[in-house]
PDB file of N, CA and C in Angstrom:
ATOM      1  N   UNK A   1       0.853  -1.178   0.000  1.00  0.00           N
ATOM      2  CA  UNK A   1       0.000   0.000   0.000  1.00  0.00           C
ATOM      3  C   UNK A   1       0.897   1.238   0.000  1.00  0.00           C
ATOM      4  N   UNK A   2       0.531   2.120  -0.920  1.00  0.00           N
ATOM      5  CA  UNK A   2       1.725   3.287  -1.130  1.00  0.00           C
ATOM      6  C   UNK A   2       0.730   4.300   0.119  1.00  0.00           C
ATOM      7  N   UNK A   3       1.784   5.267   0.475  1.00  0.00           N
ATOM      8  CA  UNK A   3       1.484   6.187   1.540  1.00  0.00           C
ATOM      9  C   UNK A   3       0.197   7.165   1.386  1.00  0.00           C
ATOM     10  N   UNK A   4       0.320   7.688  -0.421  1.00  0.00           N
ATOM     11  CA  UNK A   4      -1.376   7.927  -0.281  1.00  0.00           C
ATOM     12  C   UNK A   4      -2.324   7.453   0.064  1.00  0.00           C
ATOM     13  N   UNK A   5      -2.167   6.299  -0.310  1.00  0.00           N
ATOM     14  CA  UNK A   5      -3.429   4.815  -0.452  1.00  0.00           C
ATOM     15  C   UNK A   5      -3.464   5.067   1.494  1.00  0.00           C
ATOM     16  N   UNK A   6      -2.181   5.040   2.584  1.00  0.00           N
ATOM     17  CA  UNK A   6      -2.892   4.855   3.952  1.00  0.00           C
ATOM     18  C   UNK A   6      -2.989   6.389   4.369  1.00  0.00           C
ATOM     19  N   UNK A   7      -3.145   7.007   3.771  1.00  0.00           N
ATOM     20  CA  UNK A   7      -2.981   8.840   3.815  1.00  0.00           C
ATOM     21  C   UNK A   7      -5.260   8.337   3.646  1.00  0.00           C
ATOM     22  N   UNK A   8      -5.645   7.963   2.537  1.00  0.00           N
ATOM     23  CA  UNK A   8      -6.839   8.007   2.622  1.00  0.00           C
ATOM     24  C   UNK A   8      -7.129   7.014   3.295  1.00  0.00           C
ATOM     25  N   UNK A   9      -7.583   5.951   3.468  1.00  0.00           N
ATOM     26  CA  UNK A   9      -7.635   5.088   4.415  1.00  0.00           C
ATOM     27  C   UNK A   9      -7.244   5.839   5.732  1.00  0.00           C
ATOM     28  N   UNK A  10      -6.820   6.497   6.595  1.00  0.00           N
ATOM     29  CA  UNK A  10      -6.816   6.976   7.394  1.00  0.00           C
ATOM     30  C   UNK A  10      -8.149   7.826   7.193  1.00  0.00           C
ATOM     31  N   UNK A  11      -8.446   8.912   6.269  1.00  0.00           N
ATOM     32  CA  UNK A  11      -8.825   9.658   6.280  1.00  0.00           C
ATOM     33  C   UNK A  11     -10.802   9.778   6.094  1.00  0.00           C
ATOM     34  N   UNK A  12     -11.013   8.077   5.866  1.00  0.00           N
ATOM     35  CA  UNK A  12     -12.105   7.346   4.451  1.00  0.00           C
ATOM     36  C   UNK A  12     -12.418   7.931   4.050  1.00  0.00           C
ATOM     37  N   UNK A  13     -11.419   7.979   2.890  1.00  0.00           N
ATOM     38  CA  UNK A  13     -11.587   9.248   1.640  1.00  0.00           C
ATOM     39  C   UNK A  13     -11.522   7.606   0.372  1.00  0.00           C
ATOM     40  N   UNK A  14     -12.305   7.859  -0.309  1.00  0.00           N
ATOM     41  CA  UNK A  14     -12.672   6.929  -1.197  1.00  0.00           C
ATOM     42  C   UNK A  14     -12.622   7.694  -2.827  1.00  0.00           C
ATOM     43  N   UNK A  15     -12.513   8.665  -2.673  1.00  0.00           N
ATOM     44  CA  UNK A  15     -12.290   9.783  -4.460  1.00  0.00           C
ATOM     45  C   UNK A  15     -11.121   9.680  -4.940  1.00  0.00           C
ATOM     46  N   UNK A  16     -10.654  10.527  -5.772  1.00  0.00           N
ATOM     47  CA  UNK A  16      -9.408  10.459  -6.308  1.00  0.00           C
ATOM     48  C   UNK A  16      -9.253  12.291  -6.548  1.00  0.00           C
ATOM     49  N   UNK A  17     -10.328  12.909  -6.258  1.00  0.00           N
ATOM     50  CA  UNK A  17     -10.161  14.260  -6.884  1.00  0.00           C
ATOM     51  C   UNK A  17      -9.590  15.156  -6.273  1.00  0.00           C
ATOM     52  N   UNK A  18      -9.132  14.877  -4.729  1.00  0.00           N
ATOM     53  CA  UNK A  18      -8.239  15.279  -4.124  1.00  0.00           C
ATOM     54  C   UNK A  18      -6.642  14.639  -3.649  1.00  0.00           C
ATOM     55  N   UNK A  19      -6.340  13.928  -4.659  1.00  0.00           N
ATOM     56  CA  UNK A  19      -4.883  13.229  -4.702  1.00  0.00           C
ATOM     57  C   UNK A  19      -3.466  14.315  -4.639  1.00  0.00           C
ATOM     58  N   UNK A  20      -4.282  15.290  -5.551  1.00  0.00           N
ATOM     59  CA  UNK A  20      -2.953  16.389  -5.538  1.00  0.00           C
ATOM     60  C   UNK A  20      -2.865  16.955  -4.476  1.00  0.00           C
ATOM     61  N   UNK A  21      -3.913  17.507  -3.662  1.00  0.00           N
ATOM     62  CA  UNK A  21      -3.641  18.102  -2.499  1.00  0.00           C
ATOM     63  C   UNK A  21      -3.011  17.247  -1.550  1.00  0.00           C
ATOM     64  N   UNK A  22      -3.443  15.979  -1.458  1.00  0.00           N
ATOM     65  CA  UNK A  22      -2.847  15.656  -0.344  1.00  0.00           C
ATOM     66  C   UNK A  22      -1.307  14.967  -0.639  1.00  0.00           C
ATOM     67  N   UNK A  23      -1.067  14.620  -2.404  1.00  0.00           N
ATOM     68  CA  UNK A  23       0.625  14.749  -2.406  1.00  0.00           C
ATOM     69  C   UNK A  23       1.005  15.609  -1.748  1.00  0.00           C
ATOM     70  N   UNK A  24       0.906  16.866  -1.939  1.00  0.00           N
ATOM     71  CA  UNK A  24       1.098  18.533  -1.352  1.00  0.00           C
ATOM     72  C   UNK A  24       1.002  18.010   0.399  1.00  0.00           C
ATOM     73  N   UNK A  25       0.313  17.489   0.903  1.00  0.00           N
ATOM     74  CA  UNK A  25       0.304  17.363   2.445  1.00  0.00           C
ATOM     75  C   UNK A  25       1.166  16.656   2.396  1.00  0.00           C
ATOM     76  N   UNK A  26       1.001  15.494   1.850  1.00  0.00           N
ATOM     77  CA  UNK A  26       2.573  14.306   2.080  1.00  0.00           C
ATOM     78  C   UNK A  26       3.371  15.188   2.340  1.00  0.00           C
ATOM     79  N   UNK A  27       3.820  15.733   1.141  1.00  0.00           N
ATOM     80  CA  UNK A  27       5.582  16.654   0.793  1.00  0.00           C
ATOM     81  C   UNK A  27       5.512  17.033   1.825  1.00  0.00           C
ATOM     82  N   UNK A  28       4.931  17.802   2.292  1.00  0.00           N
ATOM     83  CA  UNK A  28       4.942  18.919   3.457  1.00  0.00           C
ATOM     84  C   UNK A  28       5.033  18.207   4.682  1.00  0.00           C
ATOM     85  N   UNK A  29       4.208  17.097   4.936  1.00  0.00           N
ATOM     86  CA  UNK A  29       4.853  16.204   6.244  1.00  0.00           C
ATOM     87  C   UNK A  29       5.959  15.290   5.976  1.00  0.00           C
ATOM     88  N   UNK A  30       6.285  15.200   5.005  1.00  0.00           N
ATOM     89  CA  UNK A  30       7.402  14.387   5.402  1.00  0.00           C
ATOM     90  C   UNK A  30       9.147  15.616   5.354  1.00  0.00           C
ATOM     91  N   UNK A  31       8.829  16.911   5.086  1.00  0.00           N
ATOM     92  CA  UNK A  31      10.161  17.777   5.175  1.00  0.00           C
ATOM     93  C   UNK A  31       9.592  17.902   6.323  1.00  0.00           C
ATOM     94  N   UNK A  32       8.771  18.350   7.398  1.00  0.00           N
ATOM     95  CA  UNK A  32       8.702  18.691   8.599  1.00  0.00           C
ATOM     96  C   UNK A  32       9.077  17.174   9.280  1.00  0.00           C
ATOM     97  N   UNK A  33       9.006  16.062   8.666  1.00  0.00           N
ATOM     98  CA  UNK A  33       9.642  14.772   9.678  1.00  0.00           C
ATOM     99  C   UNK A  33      11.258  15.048   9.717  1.00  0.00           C
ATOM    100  N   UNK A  34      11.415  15.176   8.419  1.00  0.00           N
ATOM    101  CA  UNK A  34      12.924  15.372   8.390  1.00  0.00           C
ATOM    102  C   UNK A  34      13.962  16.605   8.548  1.00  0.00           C
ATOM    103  N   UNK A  35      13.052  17.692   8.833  1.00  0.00           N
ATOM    104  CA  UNK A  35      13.638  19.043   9.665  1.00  0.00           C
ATOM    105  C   UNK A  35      13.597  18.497  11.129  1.00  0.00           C
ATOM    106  N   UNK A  36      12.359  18.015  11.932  1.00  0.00           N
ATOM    107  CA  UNK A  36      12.130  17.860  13.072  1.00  0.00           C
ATOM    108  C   UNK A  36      13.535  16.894  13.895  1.00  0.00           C
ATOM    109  N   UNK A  37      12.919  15.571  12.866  1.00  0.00           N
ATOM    110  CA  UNK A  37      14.234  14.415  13.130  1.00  0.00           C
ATOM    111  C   UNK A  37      15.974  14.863  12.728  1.00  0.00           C
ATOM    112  N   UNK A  38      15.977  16.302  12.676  1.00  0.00           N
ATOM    113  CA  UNK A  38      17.159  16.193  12.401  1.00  0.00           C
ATOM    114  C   UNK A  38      18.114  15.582  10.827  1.00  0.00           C
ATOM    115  N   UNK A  39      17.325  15.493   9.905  1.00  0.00           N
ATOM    116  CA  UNK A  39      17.728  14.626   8.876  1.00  0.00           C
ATOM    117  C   UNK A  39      17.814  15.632   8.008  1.00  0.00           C
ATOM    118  N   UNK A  40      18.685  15.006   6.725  1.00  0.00           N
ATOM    119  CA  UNK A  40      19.120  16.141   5.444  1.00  0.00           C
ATOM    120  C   UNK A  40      17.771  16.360   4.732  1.00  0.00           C
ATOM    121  N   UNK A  41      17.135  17.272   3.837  1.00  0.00           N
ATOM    122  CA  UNK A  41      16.167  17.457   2.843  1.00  0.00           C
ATOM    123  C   UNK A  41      16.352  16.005   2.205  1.00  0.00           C
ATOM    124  N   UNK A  42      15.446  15.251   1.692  1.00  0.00           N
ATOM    125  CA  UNK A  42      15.458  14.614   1.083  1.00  0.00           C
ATOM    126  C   UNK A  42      15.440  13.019   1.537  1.00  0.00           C
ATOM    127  N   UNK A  43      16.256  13.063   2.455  1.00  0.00           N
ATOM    128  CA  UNK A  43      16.624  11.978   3.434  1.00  0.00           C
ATOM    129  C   UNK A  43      15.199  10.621   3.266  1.00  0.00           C
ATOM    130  N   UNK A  44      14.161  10.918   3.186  1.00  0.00           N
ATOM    131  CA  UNK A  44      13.286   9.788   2.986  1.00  0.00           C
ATOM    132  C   UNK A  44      12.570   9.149   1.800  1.00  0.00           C
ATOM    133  N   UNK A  45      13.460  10.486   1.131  1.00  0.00           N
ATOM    134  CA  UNK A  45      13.419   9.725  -0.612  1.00  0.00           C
ATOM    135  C   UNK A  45      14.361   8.918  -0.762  1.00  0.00           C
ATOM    136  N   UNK A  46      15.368   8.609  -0.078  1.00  0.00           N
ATOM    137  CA  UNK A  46      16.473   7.831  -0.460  1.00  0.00           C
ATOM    138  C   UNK A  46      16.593   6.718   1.095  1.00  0.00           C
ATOM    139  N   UNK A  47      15.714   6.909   2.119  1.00  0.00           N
ATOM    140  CA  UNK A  47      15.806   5.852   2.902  1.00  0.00           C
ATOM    141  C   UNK A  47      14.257   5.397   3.269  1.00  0.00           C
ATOM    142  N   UNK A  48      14.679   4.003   3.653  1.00  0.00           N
ATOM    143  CA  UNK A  48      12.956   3.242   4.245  1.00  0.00           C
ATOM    144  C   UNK A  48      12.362   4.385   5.799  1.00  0.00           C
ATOM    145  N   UNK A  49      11.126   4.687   5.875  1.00  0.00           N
ATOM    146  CA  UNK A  49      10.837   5.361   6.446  1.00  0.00           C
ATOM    147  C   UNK A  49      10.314   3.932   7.761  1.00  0.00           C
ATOM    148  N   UNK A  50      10.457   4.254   9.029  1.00  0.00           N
ATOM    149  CA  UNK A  50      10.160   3.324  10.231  1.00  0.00           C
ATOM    150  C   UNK A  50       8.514   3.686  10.037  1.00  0.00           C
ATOM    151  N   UNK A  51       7.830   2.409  10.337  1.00  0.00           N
ATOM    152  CA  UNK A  51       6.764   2.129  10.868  1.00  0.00           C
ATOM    153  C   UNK A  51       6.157   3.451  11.932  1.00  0.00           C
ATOM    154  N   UNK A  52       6.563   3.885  12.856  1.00  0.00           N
ATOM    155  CA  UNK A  52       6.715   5.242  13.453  1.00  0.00           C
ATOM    156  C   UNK A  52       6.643   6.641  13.073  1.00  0.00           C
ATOM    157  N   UNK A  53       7.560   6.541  12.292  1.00  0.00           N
ATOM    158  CA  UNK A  53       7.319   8.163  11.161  1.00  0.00           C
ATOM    159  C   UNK A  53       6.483   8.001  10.499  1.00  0.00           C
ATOM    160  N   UNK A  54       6.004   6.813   9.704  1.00  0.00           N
ATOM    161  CA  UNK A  54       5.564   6.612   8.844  1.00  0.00           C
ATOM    162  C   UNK A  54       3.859   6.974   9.371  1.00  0.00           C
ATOM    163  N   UNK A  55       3.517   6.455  10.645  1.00  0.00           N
ATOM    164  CA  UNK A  55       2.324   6.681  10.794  1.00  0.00           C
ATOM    165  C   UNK A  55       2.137   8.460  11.457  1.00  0.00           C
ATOM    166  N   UNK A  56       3.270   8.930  11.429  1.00  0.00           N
ATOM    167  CA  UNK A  56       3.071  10.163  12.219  1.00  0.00           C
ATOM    168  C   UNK A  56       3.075  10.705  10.555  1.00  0.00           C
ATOM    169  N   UNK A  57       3.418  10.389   9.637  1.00  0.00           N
ATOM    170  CA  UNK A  57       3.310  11.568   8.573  1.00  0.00           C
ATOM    171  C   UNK A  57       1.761  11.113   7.975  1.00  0.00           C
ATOM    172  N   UNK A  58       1.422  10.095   8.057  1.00  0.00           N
ATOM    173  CA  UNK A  58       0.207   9.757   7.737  1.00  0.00           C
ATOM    174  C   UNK A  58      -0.985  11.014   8.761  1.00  0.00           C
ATOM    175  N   UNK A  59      -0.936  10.714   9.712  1.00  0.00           N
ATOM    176  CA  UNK A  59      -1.272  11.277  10.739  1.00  0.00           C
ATOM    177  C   UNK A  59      -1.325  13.062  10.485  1.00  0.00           C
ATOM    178  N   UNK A  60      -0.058  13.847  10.558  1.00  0.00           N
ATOM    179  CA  UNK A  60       0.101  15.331   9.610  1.00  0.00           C
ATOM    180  C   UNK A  60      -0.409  15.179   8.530  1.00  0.00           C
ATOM    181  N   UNK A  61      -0.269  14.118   7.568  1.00  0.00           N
ATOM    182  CA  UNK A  61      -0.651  14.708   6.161  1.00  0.00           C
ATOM    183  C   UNK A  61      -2.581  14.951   6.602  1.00  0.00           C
ATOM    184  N   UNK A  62      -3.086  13.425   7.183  1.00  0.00           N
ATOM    185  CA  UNK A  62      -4.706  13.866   7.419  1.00  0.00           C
ATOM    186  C   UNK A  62      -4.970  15.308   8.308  1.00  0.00           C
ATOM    187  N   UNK A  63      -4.069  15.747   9.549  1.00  0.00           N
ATOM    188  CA  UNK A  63      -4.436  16.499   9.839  1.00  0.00           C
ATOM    189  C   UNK A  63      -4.409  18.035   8.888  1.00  0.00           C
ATOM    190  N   UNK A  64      -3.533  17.867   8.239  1.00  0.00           N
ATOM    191  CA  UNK A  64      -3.521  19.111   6.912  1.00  0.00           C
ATOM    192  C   UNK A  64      -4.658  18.899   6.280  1.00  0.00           C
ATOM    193  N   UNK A  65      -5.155  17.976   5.842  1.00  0.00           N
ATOM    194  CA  UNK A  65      -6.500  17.962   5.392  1.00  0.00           C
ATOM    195  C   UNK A  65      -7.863  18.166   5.721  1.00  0.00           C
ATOM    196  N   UNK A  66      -7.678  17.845   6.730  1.00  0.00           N
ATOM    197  CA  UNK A  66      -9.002  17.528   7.692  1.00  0.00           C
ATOM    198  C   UNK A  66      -8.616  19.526   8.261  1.00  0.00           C
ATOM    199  N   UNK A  67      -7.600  20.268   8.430  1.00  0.00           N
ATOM    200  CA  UNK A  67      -8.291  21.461   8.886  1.00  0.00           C
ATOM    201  C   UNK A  67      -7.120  22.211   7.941  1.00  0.00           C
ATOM    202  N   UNK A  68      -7.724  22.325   6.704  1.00  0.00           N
ATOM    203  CA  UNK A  68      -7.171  23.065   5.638  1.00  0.00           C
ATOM    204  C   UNK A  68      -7.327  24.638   5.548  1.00  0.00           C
ATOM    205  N   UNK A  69      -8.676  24.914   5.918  1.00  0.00           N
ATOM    206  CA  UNK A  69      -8.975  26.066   6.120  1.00  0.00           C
ATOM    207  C   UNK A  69      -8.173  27.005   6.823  1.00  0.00           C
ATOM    208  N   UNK A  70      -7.506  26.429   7.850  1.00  0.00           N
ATOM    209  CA  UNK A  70      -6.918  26.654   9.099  1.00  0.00           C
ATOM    210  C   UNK A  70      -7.564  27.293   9.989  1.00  0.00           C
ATOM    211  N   UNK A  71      -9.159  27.367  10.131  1.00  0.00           N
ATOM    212  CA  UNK A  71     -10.084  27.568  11.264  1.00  0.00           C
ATOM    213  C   UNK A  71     -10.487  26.581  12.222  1.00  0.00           C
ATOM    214  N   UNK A  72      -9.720  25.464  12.011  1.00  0.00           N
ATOM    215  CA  UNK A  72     -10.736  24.336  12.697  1.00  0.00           C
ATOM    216  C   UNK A  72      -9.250  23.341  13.445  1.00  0.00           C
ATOM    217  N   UNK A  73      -9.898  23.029  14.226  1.00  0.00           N
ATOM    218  CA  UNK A  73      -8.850  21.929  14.670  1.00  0.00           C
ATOM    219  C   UNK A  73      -8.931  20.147  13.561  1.00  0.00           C
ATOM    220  N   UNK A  74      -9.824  20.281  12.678  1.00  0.00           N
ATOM    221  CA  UNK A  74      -9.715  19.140  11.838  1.00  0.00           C
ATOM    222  C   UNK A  74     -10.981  18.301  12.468  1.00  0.00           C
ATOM    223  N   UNK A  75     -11.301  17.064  12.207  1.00  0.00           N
ATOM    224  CA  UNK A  75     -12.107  16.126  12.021  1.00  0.00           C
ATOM    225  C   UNK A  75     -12.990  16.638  13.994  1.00  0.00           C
ATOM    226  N   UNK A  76     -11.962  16.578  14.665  1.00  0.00           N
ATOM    227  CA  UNK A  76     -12.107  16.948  16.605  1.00  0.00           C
ATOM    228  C   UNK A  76     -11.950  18.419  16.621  1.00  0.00           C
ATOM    229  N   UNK A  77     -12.219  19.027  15.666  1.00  0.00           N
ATOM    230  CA  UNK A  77     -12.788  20.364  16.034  1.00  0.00           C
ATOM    231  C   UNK A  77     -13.670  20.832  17.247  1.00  0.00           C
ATOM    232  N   UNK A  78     -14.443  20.002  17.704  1.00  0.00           N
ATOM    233  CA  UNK A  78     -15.152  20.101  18.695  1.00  0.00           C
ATOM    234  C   UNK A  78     -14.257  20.441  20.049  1.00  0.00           C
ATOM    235  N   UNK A  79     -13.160  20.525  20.032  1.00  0.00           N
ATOM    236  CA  UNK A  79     -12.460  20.968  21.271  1.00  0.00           C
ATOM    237  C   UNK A  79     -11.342  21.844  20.751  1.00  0.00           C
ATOM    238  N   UNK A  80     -11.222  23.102  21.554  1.00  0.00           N
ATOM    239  CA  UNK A  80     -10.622  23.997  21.773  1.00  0.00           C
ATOM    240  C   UNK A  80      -8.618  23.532  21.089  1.00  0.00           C
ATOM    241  N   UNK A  81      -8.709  22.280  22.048  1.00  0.00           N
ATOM    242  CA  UNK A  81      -6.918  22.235  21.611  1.00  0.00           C
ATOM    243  C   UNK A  81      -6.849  20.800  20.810  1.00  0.00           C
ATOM    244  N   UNK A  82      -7.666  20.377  19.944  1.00  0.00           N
ATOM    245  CA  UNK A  82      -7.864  19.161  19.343  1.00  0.00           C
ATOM    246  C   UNK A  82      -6.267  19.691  18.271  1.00  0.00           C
ATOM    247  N   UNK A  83      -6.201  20.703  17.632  1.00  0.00           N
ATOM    248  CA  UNK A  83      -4.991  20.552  17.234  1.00  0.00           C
ATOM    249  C   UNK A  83      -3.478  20.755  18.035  1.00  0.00           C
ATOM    250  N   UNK A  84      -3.808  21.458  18.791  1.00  0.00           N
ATOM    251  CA  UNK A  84      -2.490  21.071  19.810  1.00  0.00           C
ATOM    252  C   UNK A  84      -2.545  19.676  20.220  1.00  0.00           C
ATOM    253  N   UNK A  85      -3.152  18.524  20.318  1.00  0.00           N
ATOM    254  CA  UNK A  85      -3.017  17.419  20.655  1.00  0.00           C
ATOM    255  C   UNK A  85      -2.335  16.613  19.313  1.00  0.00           C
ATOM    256  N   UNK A  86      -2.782  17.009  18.031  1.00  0.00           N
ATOM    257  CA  UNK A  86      -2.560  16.480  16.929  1.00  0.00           C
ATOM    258  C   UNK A  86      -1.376  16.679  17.140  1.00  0.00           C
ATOM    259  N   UNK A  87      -0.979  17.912  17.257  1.00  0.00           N
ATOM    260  CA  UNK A  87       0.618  18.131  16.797  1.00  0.00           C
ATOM    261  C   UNK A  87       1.745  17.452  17.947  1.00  0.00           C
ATOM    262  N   UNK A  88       1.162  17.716  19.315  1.00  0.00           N
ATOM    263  CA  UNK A  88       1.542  16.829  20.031  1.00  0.00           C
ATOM    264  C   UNK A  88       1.905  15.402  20.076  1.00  0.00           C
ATOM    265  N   UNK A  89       0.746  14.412  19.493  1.00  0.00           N
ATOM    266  CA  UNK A  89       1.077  13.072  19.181  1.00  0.00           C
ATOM    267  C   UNK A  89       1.928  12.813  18.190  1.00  0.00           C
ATOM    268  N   UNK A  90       1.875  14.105  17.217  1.00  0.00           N
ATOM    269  CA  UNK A  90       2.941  13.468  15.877  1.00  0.00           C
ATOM    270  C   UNK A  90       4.397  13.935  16.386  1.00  0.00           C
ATOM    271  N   UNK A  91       4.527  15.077  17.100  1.00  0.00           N
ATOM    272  CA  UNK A  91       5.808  14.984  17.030  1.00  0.00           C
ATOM    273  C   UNK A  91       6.276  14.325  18.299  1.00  0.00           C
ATOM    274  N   UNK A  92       5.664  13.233  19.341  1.00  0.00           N
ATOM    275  CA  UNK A  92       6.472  12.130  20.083  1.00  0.00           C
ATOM    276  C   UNK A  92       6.469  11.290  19.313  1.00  0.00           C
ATOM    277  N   UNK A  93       5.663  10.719  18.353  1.00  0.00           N
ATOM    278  CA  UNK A  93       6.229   9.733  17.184  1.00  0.00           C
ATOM    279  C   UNK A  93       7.198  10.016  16.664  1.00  0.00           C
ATOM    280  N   UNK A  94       7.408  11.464  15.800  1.00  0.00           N
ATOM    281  CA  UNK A  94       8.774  11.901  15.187  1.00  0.00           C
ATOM    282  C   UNK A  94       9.625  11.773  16.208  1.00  0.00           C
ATOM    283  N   UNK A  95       9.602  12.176  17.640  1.00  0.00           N
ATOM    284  CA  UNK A  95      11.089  12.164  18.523  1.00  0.00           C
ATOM    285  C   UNK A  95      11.432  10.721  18.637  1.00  0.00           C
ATOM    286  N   UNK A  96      10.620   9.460  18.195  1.00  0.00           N
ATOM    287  CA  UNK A  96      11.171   8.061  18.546  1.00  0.00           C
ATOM    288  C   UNK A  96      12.559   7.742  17.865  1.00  0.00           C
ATOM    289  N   UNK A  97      12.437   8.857  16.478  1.00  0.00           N
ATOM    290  CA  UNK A  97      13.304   8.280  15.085  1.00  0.00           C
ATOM    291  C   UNK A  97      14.644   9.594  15.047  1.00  0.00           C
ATOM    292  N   UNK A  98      14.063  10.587  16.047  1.00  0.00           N
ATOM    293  CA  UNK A  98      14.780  11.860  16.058  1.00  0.00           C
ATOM    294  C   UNK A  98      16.837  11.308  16.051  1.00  0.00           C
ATOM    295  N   UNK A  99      17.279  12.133  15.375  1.00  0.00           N
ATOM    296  CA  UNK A  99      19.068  11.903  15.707  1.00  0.00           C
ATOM    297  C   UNK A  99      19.081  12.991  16.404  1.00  0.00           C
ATOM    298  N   UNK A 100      19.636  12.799  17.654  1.00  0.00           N
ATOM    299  CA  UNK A 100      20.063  13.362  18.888  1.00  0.00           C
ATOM    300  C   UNK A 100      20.737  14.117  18.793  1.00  0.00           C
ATOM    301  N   UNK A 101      22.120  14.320  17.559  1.00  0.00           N
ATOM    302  CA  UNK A 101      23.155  14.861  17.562  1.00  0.00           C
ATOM    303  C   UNK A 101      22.961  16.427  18.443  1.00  0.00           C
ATOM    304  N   UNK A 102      24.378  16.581  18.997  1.00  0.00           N
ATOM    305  CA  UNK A 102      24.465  17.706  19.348  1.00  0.00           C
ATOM    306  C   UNK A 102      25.267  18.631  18.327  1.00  0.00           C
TER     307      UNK A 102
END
């Protein structure tokens, strides 16, 4: 299953007419995995991404979708810090894979 394919499946998005946007979310979560983790630009085009990142970029790319507008906390809009929690859970997933370097 390629990462769009669990990008919708996360999302049950069953269309195709929003594929480009959410390439556009991919890209965009996976340079914020690899700014966050410490890694070069590019770094996960040229390596296997862990089970871990992998579900935390899944995870960013739906939340880019789900509150695109940028008025809403996404799908749990219904609470005040539903996106501070989002961003919260993805980036202790990203710190599992983080390089420490000093």
């Amino acid at each position: 299953m390629t990462l769009i394919e669990k990008v919708k499946a996360n999302l049950i998005l069953e269309h195709d007419k929003d594929d480009e946007l959410l390439e556009m979310y991919i890209d965009a979560a996976i340079s914020y995995a690899e700014s966050y983790q410490h890694l070069k630009e590019g770094y996960y085009s040229e390596n296997t991404m862990s089970p871990v990142t992998e579900q935390a970029i899944i995870m960013l790319s739906s939340h880019f979708y789900e509150s695109r507008d940028g008025s809403t906390g996404g799908f749990f809009a219904d609470t005040a810090i539903a996106g501070h929690q989002a961003r919260e859970t993805i980036n202790n997933l990203l710190r599992l894979d983080k390089d420490w370097k000093v």
